[in-house]
PDB file of N, CA and C in Angstrom:
ATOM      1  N   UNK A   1       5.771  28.823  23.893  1.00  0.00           N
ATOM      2  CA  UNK A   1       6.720  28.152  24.740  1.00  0.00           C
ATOM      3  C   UNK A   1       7.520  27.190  23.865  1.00  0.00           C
ATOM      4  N   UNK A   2       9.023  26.851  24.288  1.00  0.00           N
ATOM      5  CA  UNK A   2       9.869  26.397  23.487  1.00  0.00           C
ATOM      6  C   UNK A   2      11.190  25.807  24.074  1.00  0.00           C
ATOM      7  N   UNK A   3      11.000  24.281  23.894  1.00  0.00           N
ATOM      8  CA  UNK A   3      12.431  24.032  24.349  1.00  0.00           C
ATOM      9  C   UNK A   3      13.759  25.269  24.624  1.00  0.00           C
ATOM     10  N   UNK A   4      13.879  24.781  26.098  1.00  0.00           N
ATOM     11  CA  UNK A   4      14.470  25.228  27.201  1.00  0.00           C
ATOM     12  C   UNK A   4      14.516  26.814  27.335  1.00  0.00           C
ATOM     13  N   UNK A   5      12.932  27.330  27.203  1.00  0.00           N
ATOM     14  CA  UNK A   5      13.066  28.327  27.704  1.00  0.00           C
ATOM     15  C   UNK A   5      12.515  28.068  29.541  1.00  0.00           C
ATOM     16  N   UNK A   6      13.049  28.945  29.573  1.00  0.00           N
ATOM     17  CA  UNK A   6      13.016  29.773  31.448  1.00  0.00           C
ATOM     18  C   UNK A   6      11.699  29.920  31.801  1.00  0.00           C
ATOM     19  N   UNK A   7      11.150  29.412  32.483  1.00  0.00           N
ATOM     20  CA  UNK A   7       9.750  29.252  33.240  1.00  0.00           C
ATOM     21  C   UNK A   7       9.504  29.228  34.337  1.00  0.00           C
ATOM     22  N   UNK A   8       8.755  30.289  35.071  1.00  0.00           N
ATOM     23  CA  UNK A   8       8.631  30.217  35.829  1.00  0.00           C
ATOM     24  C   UNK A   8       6.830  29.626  36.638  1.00  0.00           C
ATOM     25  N   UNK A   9       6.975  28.920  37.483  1.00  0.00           N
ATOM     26  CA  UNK A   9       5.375  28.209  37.923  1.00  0.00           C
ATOM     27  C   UNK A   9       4.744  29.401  38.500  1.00  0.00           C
ATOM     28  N   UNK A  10       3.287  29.899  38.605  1.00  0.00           N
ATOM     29  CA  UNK A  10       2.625  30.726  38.695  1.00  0.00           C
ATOM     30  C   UNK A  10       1.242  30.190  39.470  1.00  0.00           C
ATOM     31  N   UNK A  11       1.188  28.602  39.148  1.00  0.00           N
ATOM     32  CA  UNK A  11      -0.045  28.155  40.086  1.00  0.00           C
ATOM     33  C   UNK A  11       0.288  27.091  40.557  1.00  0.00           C
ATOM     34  N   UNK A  12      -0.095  26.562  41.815  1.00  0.00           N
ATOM     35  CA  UNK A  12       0.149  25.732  42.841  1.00  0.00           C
ATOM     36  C   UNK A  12      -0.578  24.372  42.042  1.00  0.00           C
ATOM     37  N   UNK A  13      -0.763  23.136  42.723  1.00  0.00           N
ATOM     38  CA  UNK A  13      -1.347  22.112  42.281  1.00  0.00           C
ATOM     39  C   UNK A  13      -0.700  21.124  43.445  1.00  0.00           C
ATOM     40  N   UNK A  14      -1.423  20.132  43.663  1.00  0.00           N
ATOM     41  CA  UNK A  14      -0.696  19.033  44.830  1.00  0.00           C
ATOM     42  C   UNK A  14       0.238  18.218  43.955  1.00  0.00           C
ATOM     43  N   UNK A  15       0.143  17.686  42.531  1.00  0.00           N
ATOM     44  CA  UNK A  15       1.595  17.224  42.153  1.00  0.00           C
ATOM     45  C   UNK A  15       2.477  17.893  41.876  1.00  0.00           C
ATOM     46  N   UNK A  16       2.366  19.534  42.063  1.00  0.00           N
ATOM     47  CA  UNK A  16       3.939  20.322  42.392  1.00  0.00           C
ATOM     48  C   UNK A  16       4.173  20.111  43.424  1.00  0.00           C
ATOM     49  N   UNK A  17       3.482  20.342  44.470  1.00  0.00           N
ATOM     50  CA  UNK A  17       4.144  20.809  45.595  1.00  0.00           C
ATOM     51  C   UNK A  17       4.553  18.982  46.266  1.00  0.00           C
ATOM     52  N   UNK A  18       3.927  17.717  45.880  1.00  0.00           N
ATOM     53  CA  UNK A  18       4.312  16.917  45.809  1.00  0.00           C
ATOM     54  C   UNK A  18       5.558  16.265  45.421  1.00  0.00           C
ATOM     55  N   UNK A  19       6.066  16.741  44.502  1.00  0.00           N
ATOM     56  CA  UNK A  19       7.200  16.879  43.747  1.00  0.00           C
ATOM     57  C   UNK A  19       8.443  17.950  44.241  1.00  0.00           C
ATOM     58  N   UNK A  20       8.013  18.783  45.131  1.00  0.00           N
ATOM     59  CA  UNK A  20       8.558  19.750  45.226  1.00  0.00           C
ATOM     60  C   UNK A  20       9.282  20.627  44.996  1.00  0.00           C
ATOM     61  N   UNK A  21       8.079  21.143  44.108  1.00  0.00           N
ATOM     62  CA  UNK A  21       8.059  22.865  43.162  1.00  0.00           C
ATOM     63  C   UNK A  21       6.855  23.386  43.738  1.00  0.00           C
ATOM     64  N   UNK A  22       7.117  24.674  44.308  1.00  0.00           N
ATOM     65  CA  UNK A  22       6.272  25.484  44.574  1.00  0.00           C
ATOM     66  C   UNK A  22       6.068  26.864  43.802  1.00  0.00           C
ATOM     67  N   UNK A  23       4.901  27.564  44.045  1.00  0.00           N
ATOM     68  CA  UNK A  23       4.930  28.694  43.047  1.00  0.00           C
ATOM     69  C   UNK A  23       6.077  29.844  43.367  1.00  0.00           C
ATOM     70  N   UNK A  24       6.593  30.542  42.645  1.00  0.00           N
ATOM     71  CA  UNK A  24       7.848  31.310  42.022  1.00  0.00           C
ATOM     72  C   UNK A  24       9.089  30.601  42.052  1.00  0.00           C
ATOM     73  N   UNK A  25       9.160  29.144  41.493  1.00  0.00           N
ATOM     74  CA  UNK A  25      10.423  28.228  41.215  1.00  0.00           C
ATOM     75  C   UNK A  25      10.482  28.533  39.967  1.00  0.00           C
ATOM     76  N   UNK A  26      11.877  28.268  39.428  1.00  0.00           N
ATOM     77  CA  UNK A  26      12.268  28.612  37.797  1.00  0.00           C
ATOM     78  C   UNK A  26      12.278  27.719  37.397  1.00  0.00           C
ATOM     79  N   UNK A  27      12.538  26.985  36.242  1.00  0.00           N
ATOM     80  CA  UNK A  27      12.794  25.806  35.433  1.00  0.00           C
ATOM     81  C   UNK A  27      13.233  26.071  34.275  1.00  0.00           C
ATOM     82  N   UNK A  28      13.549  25.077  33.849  1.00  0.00           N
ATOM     83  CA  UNK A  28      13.766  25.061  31.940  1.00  0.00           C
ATOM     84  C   UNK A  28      12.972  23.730  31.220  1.00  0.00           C
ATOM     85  N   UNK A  29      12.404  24.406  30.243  1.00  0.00           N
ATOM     86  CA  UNK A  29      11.280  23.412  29.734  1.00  0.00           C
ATOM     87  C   UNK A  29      12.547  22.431  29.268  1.00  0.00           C
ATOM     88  N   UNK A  30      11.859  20.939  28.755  1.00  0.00           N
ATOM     89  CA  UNK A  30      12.670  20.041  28.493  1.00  0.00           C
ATOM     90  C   UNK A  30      12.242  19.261  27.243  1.00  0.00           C
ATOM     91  N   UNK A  31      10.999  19.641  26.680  1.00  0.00           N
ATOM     92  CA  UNK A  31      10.422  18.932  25.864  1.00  0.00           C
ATOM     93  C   UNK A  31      10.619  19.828  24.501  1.00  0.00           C
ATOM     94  N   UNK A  32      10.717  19.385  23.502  1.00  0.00           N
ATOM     95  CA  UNK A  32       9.973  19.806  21.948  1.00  0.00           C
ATOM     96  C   UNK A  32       9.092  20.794  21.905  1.00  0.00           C
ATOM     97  N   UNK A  33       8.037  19.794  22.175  1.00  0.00           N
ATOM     98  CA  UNK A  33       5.935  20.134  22.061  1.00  0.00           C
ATOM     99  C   UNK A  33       5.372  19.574  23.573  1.00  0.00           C
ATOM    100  N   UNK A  34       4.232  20.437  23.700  1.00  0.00           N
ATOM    101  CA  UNK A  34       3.515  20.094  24.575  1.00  0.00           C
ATOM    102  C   UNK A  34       2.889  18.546  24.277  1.00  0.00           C
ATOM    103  N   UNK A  35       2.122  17.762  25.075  1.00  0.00           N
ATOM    104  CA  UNK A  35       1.731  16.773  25.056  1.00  0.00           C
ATOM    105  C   UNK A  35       0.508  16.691  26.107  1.00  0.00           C
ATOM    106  N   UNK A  36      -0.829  16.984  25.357  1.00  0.00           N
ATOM    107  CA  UNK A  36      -1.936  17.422  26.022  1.00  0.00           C
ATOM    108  C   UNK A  36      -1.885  18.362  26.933  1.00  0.00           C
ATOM    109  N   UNK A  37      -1.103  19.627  26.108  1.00  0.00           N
ATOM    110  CA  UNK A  37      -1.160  20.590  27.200  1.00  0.00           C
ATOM    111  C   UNK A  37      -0.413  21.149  28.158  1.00  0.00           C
ATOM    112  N   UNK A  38       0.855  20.066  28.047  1.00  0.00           N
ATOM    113  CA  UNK A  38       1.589  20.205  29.466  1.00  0.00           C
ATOM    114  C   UNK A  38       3.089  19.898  28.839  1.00  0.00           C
ATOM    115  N   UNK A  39       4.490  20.640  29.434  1.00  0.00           N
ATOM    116  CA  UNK A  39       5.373  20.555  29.495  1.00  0.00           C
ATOM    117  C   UNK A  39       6.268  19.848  30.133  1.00  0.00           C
ATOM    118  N   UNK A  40       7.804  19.384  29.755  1.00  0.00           N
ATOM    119  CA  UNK A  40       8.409  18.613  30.894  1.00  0.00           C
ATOM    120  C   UNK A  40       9.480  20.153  31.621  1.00  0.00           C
ATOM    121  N   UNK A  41       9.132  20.248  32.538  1.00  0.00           N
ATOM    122  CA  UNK A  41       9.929  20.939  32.821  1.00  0.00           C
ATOM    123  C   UNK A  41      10.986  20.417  34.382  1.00  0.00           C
ATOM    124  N   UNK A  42      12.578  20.960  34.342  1.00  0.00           N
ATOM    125  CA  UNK A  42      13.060  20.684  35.293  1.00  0.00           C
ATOM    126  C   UNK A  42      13.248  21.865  35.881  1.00  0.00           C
ATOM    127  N   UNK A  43      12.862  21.760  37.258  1.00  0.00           N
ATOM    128  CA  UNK A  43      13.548  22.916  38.367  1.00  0.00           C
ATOM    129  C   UNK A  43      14.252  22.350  38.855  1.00  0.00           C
ATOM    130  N   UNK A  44      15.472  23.974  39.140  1.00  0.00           N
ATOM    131  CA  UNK A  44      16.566  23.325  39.975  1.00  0.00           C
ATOM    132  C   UNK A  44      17.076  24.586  41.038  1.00  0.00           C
ATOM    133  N   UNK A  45      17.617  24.358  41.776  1.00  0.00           N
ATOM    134  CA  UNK A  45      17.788  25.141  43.038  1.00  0.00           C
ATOM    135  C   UNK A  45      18.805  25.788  42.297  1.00  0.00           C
ATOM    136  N   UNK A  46      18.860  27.525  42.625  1.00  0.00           N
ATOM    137  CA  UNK A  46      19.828  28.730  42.468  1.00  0.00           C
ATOM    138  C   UNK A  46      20.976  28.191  43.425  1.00  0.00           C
ATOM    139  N   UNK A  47      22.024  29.128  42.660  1.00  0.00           N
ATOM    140  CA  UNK A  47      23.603  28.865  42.587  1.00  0.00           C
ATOM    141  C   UNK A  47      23.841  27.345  42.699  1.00  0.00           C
ATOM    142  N   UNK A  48      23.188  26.366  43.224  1.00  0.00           N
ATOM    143  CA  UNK A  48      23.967  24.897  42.998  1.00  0.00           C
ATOM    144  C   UNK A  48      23.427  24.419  41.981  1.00  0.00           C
ATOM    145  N   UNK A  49      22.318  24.624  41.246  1.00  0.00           N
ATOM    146  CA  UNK A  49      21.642  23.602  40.044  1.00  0.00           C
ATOM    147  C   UNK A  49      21.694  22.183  40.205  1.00  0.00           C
ATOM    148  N   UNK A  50      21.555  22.008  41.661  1.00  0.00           N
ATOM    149  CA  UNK A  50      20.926  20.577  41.753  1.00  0.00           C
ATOM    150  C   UNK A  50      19.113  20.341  41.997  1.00  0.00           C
ATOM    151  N   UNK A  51      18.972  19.295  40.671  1.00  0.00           N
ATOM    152  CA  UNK A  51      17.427  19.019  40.482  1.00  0.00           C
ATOM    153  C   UNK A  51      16.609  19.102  41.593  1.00  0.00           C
ATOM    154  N   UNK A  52      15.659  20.157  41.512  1.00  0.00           N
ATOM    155  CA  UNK A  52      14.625  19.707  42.707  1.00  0.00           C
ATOM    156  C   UNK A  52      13.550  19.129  41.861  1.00  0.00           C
ATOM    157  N   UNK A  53      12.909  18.753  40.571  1.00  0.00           N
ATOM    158  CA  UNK A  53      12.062  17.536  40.269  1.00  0.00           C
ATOM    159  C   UNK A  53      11.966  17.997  38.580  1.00  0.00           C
ATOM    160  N   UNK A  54      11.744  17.039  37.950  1.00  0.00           N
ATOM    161  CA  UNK A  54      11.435  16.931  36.610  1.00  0.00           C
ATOM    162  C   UNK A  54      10.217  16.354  36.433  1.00  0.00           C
ATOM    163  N   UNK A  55       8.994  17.364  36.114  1.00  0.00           N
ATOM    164  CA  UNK A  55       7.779  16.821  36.188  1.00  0.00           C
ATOM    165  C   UNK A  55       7.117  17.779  34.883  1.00  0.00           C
ATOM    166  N   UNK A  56       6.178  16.973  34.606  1.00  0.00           N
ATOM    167  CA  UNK A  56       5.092  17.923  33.741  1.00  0.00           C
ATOM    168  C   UNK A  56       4.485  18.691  33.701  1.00  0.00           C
ATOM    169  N   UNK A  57       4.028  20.272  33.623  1.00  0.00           N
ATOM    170  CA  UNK A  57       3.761  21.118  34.044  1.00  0.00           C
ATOM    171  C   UNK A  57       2.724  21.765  32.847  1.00  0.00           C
ATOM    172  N   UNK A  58       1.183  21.767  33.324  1.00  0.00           N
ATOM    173  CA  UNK A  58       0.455  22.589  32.543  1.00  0.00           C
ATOM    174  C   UNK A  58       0.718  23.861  32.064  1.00  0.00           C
ATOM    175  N   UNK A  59       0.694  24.242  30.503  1.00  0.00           N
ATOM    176  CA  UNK A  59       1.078  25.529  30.000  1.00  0.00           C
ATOM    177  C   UNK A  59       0.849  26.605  31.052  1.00  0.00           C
ATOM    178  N   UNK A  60      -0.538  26.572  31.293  1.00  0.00           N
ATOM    179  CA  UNK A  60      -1.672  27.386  32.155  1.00  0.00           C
ATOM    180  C   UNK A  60      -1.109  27.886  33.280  1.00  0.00           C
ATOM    181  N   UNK A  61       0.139  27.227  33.954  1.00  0.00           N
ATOM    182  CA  UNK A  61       0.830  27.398  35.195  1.00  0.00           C
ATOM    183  C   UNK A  61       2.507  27.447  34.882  1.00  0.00           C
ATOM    184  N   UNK A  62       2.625  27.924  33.983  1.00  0.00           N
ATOM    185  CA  UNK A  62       4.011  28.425  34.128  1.00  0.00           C
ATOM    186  C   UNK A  62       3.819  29.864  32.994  1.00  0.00           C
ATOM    187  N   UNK A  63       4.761  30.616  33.249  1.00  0.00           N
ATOM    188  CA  UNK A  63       5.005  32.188  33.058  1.00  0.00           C
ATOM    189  C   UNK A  63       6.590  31.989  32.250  1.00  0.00           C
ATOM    190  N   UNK A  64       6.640  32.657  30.647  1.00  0.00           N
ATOM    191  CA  UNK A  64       8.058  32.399  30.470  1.00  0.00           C
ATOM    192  C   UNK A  64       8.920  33.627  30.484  1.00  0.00           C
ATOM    193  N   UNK A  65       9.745  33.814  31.122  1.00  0.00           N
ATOM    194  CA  UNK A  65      10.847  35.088  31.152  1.00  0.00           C
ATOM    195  C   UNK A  65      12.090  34.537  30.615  1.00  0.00           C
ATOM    196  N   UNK A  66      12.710  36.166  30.086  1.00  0.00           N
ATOM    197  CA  UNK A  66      13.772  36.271  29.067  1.00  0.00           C
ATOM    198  C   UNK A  66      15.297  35.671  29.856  1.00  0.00           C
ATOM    199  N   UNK A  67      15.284  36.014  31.255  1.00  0.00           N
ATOM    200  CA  UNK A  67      16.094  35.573  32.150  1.00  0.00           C
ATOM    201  C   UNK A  67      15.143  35.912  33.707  1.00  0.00           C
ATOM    202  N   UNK A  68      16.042  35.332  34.788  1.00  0.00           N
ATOM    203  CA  UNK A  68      15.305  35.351  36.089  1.00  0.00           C
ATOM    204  C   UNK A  68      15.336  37.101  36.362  1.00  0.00           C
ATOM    205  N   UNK A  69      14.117  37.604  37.204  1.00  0.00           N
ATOM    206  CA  UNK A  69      14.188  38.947  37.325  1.00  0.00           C
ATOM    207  C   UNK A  69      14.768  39.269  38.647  1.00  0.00           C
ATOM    208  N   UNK A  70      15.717  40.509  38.131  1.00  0.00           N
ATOM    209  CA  UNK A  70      17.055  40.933  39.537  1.00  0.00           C
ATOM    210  C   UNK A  70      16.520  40.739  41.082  1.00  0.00           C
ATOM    211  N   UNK A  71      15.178  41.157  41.055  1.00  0.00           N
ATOM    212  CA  UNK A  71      14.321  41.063  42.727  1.00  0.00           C
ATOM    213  C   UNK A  71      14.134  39.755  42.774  1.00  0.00           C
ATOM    214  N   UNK A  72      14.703  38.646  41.865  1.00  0.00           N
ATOM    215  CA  UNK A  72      13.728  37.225  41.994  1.00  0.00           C
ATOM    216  C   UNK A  72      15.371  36.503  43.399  1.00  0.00           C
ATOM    217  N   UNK A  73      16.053  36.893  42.835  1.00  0.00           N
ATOM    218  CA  UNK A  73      17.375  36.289  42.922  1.00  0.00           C
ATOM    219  C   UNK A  73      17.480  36.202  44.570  1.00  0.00           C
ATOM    220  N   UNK A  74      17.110  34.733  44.875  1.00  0.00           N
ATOM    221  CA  UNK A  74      17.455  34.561  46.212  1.00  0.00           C
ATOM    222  C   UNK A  74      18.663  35.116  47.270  1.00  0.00           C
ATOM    223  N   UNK A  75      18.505  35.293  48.404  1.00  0.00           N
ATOM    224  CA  UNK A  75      19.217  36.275  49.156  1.00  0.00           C
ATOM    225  C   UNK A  75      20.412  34.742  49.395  1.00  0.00           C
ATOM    226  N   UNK A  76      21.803  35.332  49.584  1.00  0.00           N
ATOM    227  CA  UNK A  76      23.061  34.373  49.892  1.00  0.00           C
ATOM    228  C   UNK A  76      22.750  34.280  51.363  1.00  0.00           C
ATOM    229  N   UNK A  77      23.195  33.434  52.426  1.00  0.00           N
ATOM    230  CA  UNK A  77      23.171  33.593  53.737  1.00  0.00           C
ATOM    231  C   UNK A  77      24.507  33.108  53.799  1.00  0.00           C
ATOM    232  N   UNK A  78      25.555  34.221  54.965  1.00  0.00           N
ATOM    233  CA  UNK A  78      26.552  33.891  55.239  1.00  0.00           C
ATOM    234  C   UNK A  78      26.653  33.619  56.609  1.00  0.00           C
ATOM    235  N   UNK A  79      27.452  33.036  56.760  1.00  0.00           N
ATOM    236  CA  UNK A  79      27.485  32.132  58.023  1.00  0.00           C
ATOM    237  C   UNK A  79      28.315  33.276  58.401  1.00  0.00           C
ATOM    238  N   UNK A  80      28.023  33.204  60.157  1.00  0.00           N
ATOM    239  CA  UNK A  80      28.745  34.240  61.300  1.00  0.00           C
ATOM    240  C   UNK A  80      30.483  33.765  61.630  1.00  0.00           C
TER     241      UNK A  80
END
């Protein structure tokens, strides 16, 4: 793992979902090096990229992909 690669969370914990990141949110790591283990990573909400939390995230629980995968890509909702 490596500054600002694409991560995705894979295990739950009460200071994610505290924070609110739940499991299959994306992020981008934010740190250098780990620091006992754990990353800074920020998630942020698809098409607006406004922050949903910048928190530390155990290696152990995030998954890194090359980009987001085509089935991941939240559905648009258009208004009637």
């Amino acid at each position: 793992m490596k500054y600002l690669d694409l991560v995705e969370l894979i295990n739950e914990k009460p200071a994610y979902t505290k924070a609110g990141v739940k499991v299959g949110d994306f992020g981008a790591v934010m740190s250098e090096n780990a620091i006992n283990g754990k990353w800074q990573v920020v998630f942020s909400e698809f098409y607006t990229g406004k922050d949903i939390a910048d928190i530390m995230v155990n290696e152990c629980d995030l998954k890194v992909h090359n980009s987001v995968p085509k089935d991941r890509y939240p559905k648009i909702k258009h208004s009637s």
